[in-house]
C-alpha atoms as a PDB file:
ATOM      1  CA  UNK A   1      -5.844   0.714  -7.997  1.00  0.00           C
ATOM      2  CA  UNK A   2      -2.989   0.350  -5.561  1.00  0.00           C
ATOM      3  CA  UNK A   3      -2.508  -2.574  -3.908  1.00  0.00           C
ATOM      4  CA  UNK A   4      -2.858  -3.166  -0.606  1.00  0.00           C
ATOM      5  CA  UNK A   5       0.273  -2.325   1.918  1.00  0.00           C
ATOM      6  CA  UNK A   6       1.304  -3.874   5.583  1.00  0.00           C
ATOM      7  CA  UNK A   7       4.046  -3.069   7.541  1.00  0.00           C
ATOM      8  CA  UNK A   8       5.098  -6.637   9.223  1.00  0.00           C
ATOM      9  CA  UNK A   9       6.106  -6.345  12.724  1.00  0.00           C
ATOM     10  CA  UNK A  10       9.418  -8.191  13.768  1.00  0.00           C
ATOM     11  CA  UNK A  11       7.943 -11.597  14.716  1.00  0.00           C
ATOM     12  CA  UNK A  12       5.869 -11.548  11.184  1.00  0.00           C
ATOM     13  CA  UNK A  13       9.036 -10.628   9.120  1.00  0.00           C
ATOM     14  CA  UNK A  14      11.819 -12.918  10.810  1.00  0.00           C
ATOM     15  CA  UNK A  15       8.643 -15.372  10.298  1.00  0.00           C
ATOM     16  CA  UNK A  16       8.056 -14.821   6.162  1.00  0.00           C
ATOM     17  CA  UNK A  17      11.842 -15.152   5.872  1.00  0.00           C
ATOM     18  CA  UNK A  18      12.571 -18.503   7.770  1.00  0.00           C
ATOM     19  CA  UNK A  19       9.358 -19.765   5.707  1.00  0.00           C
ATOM     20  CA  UNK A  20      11.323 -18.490   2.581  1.00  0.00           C
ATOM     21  CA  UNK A  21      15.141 -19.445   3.597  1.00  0.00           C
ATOM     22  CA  UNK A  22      15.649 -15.396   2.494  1.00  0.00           C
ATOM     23  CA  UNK A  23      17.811 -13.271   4.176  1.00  0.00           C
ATOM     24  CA  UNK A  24      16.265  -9.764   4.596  1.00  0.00           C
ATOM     25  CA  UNK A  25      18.677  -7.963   2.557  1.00  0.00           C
ATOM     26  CA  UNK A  26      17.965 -10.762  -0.466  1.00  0.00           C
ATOM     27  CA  UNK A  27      14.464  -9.338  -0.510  1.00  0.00           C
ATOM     28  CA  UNK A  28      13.137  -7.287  -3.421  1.00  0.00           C
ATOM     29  CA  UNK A  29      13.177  -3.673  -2.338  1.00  0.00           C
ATOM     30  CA  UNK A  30      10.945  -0.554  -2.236  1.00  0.00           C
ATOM     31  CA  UNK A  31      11.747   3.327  -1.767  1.00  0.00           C
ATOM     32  CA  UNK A  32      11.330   4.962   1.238  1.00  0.00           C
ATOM     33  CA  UNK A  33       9.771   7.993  -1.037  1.00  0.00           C
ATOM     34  CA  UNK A  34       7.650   5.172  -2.272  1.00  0.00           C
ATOM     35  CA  UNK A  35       4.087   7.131  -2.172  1.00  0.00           C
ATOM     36  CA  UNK A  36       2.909   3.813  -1.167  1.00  0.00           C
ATOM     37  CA  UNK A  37       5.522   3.383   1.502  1.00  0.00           C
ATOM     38  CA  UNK A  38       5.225   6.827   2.315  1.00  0.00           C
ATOM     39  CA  UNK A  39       1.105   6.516   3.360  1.00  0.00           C
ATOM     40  CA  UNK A  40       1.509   3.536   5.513  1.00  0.00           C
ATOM     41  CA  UNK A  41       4.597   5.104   7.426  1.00  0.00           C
ATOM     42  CA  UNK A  42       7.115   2.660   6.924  1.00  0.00           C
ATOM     43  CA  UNK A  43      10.978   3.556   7.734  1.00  0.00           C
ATOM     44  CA  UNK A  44      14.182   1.993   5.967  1.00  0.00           C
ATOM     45  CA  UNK A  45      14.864  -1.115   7.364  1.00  0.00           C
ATOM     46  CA  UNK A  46      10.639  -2.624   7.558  1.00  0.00           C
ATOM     47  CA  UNK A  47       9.493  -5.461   5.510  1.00  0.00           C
ATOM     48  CA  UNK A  48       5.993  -4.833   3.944  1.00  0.00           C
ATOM     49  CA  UNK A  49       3.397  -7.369   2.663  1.00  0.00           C
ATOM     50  CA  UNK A  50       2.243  -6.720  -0.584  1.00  0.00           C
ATOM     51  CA  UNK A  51      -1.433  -8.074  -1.850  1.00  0.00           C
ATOM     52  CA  UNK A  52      -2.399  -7.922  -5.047  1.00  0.00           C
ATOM     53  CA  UNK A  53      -5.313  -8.848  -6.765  1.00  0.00           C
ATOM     54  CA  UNK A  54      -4.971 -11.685  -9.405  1.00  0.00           C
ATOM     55  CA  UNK A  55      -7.090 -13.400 -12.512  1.00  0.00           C
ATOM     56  CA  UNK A  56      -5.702 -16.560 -12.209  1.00  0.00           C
ATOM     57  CA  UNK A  57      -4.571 -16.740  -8.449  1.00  0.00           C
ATOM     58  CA  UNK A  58      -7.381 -15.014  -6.850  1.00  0.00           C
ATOM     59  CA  UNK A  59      -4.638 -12.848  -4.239  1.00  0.00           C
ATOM     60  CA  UNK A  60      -1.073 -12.825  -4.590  1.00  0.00           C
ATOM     61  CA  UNK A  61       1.041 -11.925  -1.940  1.00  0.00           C
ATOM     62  CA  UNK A  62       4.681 -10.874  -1.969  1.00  0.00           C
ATOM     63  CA  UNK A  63       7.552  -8.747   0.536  1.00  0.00           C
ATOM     64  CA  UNK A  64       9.680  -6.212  -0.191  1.00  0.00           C
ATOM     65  CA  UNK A  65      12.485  -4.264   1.782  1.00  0.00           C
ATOM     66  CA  UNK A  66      12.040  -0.738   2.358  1.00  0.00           C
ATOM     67  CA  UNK A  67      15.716   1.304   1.733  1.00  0.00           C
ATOM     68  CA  UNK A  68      16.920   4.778   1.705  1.00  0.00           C
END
């Protein structure tokens, strides 16, 4: 039922936001007590990928900012 979680290393993240002319901070954001953050073992400060299963677009992927 949850969707799938991936911490982006630093060459992934810096990628996803040149693609998307974001700065990190600008990002949507995501507890740290998360229990989704939480069971991948992501810190303040990581970028995660976010897939979720859709109807119409078959996978739909977004990023959030993990924070304090």
């Amino acid at each position: 039922m949850v969707p799938r979680h991936r911490i982006l290393d630093d060459d992934e993240a810096e990628e996803v936001l040149s693609r998307y002319n974001i700065e990190k901070e600008k990002l949507s954001k995501i507890m740290t007590v998360d229990p989704a953050v939480k069971e991948i073992g992501a810190d303040a400060g990581d970028v995660i990928e976010i897939t979720r299963d859709s109807e119409t677009a078959g996978e739909f992927v977004f990023y959030r900012l993990v924070i304090e």
